[in-house]
N, C-alpha and C. Protein backbone atom coordinates (compact mmCIF):
# COMPACT_ATOMS: atom_id res chain seq x y z
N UNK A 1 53.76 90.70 34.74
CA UNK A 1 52.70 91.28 35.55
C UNK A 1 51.89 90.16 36.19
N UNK A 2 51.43 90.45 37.43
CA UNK A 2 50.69 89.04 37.99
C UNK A 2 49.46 89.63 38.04
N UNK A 3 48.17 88.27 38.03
CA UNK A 3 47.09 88.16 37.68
C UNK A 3 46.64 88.83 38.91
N UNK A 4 45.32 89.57 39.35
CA UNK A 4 44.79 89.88 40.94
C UNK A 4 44.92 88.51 41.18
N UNK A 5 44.56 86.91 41.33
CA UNK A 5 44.42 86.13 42.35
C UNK A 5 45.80 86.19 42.25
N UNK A 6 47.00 86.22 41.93
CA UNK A 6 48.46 85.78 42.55
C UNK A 6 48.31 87.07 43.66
N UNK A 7 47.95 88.70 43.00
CA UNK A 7 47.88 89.20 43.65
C UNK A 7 47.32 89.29 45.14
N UNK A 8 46.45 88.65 45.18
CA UNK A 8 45.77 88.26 46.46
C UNK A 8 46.26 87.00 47.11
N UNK A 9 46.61 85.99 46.32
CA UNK A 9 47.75 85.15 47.11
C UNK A 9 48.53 85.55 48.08
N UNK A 10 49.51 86.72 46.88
CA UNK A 10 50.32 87.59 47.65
C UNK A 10 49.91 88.21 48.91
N UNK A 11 49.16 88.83 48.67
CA UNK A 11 48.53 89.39 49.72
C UNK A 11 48.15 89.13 51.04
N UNK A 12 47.59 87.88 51.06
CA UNK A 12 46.96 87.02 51.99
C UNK A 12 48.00 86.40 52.67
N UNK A 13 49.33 86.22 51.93
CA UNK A 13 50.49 85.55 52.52
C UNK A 13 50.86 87.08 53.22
N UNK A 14 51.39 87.58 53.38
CA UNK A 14 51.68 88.60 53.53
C UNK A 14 51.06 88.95 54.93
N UNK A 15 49.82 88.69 54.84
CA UNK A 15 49.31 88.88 55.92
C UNK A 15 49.37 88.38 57.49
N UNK A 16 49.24 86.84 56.96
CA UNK A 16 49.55 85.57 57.68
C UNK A 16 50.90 85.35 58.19
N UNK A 17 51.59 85.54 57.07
CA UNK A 17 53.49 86.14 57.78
C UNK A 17 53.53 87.05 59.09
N UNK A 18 52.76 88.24 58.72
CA UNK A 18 52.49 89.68 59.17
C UNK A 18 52.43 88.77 60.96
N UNK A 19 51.06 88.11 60.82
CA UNK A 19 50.31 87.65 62.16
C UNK A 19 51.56 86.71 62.82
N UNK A 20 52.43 85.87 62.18
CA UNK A 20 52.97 85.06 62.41
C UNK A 20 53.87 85.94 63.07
N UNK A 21 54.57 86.79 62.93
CA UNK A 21 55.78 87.69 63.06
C UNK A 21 55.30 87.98 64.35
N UNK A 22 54.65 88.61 64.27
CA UNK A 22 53.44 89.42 65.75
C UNK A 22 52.95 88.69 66.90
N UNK A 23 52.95 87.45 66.60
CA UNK A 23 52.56 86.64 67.35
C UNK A 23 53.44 85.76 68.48
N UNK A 24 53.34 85.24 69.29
CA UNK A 24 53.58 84.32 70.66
C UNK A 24 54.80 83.09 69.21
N UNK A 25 55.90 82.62 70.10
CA UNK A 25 56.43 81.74 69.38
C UNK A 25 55.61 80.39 68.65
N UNK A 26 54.06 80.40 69.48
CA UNK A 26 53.85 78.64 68.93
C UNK A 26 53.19 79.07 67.89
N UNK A 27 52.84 80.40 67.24
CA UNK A 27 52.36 80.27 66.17
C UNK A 27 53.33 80.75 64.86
N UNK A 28 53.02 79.47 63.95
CA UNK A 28 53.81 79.43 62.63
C UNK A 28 52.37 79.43 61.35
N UNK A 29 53.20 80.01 60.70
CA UNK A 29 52.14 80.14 59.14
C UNK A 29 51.60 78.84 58.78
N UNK A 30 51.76 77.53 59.38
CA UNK A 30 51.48 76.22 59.40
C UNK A 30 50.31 76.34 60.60
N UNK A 31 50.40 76.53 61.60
CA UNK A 31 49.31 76.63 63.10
C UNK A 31 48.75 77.36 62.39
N UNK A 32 48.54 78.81 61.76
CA UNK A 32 47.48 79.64 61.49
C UNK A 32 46.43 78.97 60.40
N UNK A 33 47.23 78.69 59.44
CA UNK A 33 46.78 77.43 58.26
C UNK A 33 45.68 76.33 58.67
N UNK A 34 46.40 75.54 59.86
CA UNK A 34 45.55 74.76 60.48
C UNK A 34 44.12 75.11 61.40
N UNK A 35 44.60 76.01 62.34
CA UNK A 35 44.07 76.69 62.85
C UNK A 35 42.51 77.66 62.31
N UNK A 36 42.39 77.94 61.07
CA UNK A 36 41.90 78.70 61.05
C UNK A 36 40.83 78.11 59.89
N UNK A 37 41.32 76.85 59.30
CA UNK A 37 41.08 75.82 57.88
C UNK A 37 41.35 76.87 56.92
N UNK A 38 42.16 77.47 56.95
CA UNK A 38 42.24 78.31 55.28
C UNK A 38 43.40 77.37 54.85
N UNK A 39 44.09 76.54 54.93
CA UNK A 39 45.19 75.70 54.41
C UNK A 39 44.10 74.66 53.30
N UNK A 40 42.65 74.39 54.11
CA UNK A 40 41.39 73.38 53.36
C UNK A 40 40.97 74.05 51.80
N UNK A 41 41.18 75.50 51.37
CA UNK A 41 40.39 75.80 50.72
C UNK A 41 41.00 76.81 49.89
N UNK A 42 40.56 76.81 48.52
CA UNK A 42 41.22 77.84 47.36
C UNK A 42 41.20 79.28 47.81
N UNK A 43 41.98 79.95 47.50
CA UNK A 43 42.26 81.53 47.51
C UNK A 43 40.82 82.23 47.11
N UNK A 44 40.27 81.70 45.99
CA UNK A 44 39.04 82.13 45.09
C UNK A 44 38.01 81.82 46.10
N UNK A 45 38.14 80.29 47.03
CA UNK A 45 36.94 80.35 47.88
C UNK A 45 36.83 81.32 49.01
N UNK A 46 37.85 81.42 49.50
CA UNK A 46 37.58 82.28 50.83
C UNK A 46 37.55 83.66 50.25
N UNK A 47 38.04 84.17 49.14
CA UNK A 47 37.40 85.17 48.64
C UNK A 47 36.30 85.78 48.58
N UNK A 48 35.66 84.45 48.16
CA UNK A 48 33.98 84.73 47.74
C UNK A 48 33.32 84.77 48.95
N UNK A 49 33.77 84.16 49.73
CA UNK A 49 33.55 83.83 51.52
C UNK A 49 33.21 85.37 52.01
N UNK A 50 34.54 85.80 51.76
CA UNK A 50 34.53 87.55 52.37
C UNK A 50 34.25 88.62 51.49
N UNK A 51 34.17 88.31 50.58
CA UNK A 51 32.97 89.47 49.48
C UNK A 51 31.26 89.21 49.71
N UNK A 52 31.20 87.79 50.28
CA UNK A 52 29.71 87.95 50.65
C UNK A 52 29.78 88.67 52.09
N UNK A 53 30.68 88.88 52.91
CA UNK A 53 30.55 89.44 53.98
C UNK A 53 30.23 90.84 54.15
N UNK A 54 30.92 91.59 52.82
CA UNK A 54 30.88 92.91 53.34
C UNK A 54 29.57 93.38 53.57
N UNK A 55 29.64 94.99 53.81
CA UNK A 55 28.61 95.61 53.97
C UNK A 55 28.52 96.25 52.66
N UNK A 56 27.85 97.42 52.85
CA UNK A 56 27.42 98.38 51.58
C UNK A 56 28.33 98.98 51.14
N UNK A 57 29.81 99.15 52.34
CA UNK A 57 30.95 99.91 52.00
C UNK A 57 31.90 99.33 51.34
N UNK A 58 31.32 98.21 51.66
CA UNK A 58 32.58 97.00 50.84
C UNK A 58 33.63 96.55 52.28
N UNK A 59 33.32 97.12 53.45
CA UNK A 59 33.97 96.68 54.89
C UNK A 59 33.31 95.47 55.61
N UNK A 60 34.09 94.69 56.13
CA UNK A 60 33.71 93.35 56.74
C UNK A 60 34.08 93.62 58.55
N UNK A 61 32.99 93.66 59.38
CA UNK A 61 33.09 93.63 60.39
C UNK A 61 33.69 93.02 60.94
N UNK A 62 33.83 92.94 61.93
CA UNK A 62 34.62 92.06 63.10
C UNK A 62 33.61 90.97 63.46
N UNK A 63 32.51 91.44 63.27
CA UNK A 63 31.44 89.80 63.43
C UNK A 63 31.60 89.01 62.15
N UNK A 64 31.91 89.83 61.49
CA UNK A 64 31.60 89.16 60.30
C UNK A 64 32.32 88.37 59.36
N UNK A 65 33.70 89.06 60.29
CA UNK A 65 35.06 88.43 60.11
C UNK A 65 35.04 87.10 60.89
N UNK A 66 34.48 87.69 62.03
CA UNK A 66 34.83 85.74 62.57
C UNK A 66 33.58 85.00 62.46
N UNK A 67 32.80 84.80 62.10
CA UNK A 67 31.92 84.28 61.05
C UNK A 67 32.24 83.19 60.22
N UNK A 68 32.80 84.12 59.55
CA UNK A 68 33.51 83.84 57.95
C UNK A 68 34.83 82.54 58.77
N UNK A 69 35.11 82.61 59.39
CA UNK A 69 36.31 82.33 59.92
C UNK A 69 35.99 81.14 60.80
N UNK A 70 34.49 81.37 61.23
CA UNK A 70 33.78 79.92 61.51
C UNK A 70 33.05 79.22 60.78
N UNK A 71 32.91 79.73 59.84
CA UNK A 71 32.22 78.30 58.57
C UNK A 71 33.66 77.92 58.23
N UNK A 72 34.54 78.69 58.19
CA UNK A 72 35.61 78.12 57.21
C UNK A 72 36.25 76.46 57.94
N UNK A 73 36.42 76.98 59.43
CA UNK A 73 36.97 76.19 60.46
C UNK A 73 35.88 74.13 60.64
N UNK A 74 34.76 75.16 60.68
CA UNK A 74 33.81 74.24 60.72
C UNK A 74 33.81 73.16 59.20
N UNK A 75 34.05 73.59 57.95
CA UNK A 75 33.85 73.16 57.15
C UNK A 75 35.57 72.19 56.74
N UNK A 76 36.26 73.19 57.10
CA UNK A 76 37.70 72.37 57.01
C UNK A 76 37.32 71.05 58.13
N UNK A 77 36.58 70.72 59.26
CA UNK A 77 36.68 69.14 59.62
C UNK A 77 37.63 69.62 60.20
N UNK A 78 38.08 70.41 60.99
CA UNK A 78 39.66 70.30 61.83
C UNK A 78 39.17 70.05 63.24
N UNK A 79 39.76 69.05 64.26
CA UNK A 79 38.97 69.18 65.18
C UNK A 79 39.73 70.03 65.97
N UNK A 80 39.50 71.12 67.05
CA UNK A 80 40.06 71.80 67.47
C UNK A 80 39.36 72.02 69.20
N UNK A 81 40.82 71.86 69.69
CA UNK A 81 40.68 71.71 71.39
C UNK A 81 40.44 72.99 71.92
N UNK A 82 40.36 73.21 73.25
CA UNK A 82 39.64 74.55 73.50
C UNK A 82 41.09 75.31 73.72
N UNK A 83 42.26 74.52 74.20
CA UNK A 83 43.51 75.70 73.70
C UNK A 83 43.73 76.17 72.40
N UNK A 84 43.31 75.39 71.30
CA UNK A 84 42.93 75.38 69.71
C UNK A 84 42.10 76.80 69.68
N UNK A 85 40.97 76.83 70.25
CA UNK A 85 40.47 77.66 70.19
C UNK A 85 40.85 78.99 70.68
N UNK A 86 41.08 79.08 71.92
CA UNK A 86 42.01 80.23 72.63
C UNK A 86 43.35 80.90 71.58
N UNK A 87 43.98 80.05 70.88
CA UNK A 87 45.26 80.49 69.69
C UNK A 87 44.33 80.97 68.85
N UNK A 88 42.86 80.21 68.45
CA UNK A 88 42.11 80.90 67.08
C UNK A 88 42.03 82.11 67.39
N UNK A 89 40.91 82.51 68.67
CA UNK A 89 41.18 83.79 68.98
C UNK A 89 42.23 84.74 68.91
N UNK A 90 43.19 84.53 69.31
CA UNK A 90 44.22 85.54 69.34
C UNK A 90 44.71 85.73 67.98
N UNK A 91 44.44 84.86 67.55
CA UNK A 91 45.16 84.77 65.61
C UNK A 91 43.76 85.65 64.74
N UNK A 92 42.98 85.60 64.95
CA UNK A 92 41.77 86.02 64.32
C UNK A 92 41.79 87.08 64.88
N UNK A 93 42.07 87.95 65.91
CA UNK A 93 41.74 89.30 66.43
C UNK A 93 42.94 89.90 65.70
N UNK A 94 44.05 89.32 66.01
CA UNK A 94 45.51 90.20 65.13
C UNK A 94 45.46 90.27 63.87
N UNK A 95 45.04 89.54 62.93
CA UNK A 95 44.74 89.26 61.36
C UNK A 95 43.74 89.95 61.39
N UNK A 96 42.44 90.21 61.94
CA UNK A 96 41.52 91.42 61.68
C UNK A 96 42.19 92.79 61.77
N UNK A 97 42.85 92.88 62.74
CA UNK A 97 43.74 94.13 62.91
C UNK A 97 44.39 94.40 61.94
N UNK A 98 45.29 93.39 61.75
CA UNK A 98 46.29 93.57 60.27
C UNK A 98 45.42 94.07 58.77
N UNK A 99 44.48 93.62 58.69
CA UNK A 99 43.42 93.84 57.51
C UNK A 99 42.77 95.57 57.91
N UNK A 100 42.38 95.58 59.35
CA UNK A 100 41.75 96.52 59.55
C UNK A 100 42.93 97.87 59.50
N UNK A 101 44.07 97.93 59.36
CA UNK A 101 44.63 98.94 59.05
C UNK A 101 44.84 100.04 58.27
């Protein structure tokens, strides 16, 4: 039986595959990684990241999603060009989608 964090490992991979699949050829589960600094930081951190996000329902907005998604970026030190940015976008709107389903 696996622990919830493998479970959410799982999960989170799953997801990122999901976006990768869905996505334009230049993005690989490596670009999203980079892209987004979740490759910088434990499963448990960005967890805690997006449990402080929710609301009262336990749902994380779309502001609040990319938020979360800009401390993360900001804090990973990645420097990122404004086509960098343009892929964040599109990777961060489809991965909200994918979650928001």
């Amino acid at each position: 039986s696996q622990s919830a964090n493998e479970d959410g490992e799982e999960s989170a991979a799953h997801a990122a595959q999901a976006v990768a699949e869905a996505a334009p050829s230049w993005v690989s589960l490596d670009e999203v990684r980079r892209l987004t600094g979740l490759g910088s930081f434990s499963v448990d951190e960005v967890f805690e990241l997006f449990a402080e996000a929710t609301n009262d329902e336990g749902m994380v907005s779309v502001e609040a999603f990319e938020a979360c998604f800009e401390e993360l970026v900001d804090a990973s030190g990645v420097d990122l060009t404004e086509d960098d940015l343009d892929r964040l976008r599109l990777i961060l709107s489809r991965l909200y989608e994918t979650f928001d389903a």
